[in-house]
Protein backbone atom coordinates (compact mmCIF):
# COMPACT_ATOMS: atom_id res chain seq x y z
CA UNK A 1 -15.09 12.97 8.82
CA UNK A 2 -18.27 10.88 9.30
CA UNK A 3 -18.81 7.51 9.88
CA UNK A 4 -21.23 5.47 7.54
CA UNK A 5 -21.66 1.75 8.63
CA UNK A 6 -18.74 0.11 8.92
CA UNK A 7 -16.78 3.12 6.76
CA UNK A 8 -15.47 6.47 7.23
CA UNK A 9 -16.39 8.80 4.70
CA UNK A 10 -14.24 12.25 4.21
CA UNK A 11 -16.51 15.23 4.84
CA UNK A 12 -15.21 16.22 1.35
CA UNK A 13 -14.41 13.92 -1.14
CA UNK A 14 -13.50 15.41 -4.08
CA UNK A 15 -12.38 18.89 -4.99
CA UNK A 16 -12.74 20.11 -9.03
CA UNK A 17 -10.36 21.69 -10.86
CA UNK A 18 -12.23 25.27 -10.61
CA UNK A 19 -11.70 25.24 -6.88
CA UNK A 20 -8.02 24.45 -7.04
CA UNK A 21 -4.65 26.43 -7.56
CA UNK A 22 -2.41 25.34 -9.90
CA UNK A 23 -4.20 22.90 -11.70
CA UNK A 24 -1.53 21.46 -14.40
CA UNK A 25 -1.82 21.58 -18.03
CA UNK A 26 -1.57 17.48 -17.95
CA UNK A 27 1.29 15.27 -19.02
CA UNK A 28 2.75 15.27 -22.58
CA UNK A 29 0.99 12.06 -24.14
CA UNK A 30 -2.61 13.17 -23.08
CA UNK A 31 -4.61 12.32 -20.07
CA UNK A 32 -5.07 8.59 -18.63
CA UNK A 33 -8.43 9.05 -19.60
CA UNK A 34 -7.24 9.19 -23.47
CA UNK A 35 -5.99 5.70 -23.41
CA UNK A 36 -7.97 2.26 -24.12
CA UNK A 37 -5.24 0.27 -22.37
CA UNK A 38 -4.08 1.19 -18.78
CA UNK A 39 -0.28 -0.38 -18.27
CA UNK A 40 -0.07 -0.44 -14.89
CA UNK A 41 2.78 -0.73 -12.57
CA UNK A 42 2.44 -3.46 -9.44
CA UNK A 43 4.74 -5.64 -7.17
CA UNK A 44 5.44 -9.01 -8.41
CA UNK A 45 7.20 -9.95 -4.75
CA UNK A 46 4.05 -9.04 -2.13
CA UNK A 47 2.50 -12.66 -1.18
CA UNK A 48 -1.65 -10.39 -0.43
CA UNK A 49 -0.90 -7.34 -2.64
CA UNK A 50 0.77 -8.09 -5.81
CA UNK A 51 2.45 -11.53 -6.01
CA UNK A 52 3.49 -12.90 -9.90
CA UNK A 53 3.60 -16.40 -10.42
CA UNK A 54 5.77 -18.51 -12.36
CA UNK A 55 2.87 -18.36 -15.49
CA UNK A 56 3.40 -14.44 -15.69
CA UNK A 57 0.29 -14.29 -13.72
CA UNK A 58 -0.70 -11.78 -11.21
CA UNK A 59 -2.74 -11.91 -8.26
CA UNK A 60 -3.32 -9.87 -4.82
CA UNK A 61 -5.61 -6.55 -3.16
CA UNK A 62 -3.74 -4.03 -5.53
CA UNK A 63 -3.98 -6.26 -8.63
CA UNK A 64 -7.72 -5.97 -7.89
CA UNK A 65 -8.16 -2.55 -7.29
CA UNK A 66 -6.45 -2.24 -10.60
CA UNK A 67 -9.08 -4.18 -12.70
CA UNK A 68 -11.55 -2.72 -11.00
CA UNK A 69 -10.14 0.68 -11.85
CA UNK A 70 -9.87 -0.43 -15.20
CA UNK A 71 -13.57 -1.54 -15.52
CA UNK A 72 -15.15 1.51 -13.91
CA UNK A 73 -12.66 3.95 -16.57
CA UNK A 74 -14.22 1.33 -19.24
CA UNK A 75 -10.15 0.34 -19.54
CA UNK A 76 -8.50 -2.75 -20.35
CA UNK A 77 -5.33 -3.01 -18.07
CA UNK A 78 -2.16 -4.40 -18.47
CA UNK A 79 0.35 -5.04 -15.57
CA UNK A 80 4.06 -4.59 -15.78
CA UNK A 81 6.30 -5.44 -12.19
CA UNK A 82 8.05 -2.98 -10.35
CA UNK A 83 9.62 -3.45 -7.43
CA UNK A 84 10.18 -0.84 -4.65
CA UNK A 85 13.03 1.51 -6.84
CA UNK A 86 11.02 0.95 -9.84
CA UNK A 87 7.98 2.46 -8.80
CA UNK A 88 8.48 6.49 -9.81
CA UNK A 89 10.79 6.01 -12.48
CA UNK A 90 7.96 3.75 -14.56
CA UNK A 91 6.08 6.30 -14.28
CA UNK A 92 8.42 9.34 -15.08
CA UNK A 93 9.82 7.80 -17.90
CA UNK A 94 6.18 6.89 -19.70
CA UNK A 95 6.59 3.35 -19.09
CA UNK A 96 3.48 2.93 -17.35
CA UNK A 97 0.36 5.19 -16.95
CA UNK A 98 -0.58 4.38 -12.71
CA UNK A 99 1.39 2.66 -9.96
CA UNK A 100 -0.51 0.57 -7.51
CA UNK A 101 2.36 -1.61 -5.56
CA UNK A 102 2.20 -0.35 -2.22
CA UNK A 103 3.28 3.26 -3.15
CA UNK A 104 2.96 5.25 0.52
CA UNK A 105 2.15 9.39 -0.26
CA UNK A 106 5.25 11.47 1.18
CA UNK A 107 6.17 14.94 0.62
CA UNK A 108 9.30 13.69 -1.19
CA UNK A 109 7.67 12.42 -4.17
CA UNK A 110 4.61 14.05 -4.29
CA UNK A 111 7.36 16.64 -6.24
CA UNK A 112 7.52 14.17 -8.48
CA UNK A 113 4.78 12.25 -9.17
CA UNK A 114 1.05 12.57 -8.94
CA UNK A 115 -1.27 10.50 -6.30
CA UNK A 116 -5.30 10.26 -6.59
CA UNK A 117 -6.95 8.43 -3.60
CA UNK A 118 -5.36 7.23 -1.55
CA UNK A 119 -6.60 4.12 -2.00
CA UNK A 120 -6.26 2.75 1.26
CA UNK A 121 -4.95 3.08 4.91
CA UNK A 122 -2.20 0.99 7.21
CA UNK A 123 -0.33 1.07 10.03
CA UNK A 124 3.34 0.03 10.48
CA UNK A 125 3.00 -2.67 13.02
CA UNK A 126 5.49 -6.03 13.96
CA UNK A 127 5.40 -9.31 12.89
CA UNK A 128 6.63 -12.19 15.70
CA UNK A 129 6.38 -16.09 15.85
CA UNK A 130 3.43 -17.39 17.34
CA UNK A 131 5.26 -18.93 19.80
CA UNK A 132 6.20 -15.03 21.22
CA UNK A 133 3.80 -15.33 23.97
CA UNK A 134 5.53 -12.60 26.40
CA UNK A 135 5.53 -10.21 23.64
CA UNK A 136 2.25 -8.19 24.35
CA UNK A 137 3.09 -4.65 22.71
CA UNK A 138 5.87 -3.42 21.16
CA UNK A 139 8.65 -2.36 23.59
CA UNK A 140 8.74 -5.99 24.70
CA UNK A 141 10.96 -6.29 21.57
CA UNK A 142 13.37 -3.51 22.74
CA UNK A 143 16.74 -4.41 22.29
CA UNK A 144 15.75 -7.60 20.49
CA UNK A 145 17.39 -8.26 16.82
CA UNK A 146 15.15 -6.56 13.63
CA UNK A 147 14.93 -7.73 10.23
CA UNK A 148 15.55 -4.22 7.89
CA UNK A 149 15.08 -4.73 4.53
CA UNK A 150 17.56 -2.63 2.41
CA UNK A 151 16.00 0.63 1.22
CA UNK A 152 13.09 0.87 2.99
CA UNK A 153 12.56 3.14 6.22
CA UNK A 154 10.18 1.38 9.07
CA UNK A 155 12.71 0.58 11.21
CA UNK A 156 13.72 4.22 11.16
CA UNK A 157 10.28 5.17 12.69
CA UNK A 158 10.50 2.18 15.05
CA UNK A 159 13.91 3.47 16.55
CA UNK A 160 12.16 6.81 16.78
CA UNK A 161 9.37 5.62 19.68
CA UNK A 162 10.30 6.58 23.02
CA UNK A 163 12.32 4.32 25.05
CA UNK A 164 12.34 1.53 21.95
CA UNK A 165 15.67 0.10 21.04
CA UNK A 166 16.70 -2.70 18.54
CA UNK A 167 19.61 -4.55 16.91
CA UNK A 168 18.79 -4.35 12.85
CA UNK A 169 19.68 -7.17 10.54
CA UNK A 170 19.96 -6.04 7.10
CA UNK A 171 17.79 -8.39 4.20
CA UNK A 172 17.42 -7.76 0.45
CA UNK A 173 13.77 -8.49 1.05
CA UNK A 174 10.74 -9.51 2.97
CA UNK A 175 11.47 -13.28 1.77
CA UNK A 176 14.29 -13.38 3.37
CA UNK A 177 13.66 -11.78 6.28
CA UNK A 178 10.98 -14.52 6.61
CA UNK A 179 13.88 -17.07 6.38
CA UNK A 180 15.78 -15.35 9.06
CA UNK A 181 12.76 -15.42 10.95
CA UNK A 182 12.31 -18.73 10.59
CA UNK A 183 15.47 -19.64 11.72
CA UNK A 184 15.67 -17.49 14.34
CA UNK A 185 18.44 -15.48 13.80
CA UNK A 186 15.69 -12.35 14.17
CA UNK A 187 13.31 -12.02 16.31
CA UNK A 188 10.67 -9.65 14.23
CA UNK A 189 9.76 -7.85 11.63
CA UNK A 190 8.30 -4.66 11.01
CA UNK A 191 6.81 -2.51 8.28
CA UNK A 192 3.27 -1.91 7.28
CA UNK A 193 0.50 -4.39 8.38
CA UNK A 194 -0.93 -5.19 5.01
CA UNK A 195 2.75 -6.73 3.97
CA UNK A 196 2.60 -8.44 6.77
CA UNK A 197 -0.77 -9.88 6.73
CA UNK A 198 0.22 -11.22 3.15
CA UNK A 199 3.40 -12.89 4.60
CA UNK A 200 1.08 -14.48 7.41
CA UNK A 201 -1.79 -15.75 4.89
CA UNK A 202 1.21 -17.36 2.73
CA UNK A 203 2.30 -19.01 6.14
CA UNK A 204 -0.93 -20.13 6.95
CA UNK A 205 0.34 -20.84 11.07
CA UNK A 206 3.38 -19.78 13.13
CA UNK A 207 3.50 -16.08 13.02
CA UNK A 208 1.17 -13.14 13.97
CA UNK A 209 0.97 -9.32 14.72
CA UNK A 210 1.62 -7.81 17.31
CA UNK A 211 -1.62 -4.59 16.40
CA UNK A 212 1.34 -1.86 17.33
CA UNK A 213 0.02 0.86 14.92
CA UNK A 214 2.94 2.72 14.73
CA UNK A 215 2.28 5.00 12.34
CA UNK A 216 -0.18 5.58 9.52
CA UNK A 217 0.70 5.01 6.26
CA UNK A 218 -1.68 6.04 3.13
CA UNK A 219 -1.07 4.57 -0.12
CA UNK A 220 -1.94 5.96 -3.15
CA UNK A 221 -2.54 5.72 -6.93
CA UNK A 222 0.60 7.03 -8.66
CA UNK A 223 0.43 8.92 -11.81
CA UNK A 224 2.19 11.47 -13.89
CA UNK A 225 1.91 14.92 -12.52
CA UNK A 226 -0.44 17.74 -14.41
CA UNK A 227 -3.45 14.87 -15.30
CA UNK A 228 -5.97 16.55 -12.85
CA UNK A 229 -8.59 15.46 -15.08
CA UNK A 230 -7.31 11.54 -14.69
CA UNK A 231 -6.78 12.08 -11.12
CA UNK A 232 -10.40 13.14 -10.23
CA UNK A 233 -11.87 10.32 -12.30
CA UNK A 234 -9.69 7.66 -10.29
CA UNK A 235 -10.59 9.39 -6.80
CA UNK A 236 -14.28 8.88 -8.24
CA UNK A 237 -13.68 5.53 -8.45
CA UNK A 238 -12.21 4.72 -5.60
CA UNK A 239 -14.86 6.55 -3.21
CA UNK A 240 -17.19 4.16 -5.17
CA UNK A 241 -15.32 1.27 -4.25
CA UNK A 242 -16.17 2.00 -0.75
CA UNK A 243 -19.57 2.89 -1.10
CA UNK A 244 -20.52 -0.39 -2.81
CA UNK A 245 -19.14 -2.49 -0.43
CA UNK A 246 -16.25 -3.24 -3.06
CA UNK A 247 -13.03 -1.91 -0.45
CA UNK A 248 -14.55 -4.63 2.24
CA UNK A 249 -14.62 -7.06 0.37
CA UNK A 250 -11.24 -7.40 -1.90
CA UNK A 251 -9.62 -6.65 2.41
CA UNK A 252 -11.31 -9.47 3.71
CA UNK A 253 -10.87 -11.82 0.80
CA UNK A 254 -6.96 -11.02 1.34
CA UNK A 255 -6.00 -10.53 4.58
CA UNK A 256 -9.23 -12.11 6.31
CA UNK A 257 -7.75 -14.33 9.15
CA UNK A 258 -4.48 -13.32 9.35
CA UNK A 259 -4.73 -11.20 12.74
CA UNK A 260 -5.51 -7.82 10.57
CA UNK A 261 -8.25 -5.55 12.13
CA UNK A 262 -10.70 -5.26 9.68
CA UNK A 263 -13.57 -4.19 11.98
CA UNK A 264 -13.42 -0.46 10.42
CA UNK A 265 -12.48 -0.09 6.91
CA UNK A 266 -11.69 3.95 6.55
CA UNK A 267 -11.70 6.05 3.45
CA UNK A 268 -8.43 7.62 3.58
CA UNK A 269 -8.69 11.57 3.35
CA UNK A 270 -8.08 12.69 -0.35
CA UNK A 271 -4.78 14.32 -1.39
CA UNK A 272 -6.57 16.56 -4.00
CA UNK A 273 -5.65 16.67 -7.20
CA UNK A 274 -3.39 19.42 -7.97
């Protein structure tokens, strides 16, 4: 890769259909780009990324990226919430035509589902009270108590660092492991940074990260498998987002202040659409 300004571009960024194997037939109902109206899946639980008020309205970084998806495609879009369980079967099932709600690209479901982008890169890192002023890195937590949030898997990769212990406390969801938080009865809480930067920016004071990059997480675009076609258009689009400053600015307006590098925003390397 090369960097341009303040970005890292992929030395490739998109691959065409011609120079791929196994390029699908597309999905039964026609390709995304077939559609006038875009029903998109997003979180209605992420305070940052997709958050929906008590109006029906949503707001956050993904519900952005989504209309601006929409208006590059020449789309109207309309949101439906998923949360984390949700996410592939909306799409499987023909309930919705993408999935932007924090949708990481695995192995697992790429035998499932489709990804263009992705979209954009994290880390897994820790979130602590302010107050946590002997906690410099992460293994200053070891053997300290976790919040782990029922179904998801960071605090798998956190027990999997050399030397790093922890006592988990199961939660339903990232709400409540901010009440246990508060409270005390945990002392952190871990998964990637952009959920945590939204948690902090709700806040507004008493908490912060810890910048343990863990691991890296890349989150895509889900859609249904076989619409190479749709897939290249979105990867368009989203390599465009970067190059007209778009990416910076819907991070900064987001998680802008909340302890988040945003020094270096990278283009993720491209999954190709296969």
């Amino acid at each position: 890769m090369r960097r341009v300004g303040a970005f890292v571009l992929p030395s490739v960024l998109l691959a065409g259909c011609g120079l791929l194997a196994g390029c699908g037939q597309g999905p039964a109902d026609g390709s995304l780009l077939d559609k006038s109206t875009l029903v998109v899946g997003v979180r209605p639980d992420l305070p940052g990324l997709g958050l929906r008020h008590s109006d029906g309205r949503f707001e956050g970084f993904d519900i952005d990226v989504a209309r601006y998806v929409g208006g590059k495609l020449g789309k109207k879009v309309r949101f439906v919430q998923v949360l984390a369980s949700e996410r592939i079967p909306v799409l499987t099932s023909g309930r919705a035509d993408l999935v932007l709600a924090t949708l990481s690209v695995t192995p697992e479901r790429k035998t499932r589902i489709a990804f263009a982008g992705p979209y954009y890169m994290s880390h897994q890192d820790v979130l602590v009270r302010s107050d946590e002023r002997g906690v410099k890195g992460i293994r200053d937590l070891s053997g300290r108590r976790f919040c782990a949030v029922e179904g998801a898997d960071p605090i798998q990769r956190l027990l999997a660092l050399s030397g790093m212990t922890a006592r988990t406390v199961p939660a339903r969801s990232y709400d409540e492991c901010m009440d246990m938080i508060k409270a005390r009865s945990v002392d952190a809480i871990t998964t990637n940074d952009v959920i945590l930067a939204g948690l902090i920016r709700r806040e507004g004071r008493g908490f912060r990260l810890v910048n343990a990059r863990i691991s890296e997480q890349n989150t895509g675009i889900g859609l249904r498998q076989g619409d190479t076609e749709g897939c290249e258009a979105l990867n368009r689009v989203i390599t465009g987002m970067y190059q007209d400053g778009t990416a910076v600015k819907l991070m900064n307006k987001w998680f802008g202040g909340t302890g988040l590098d945003l020094s270096i925003i990278e283009v993720p390397q491209f999954e190709g659409c296969v």
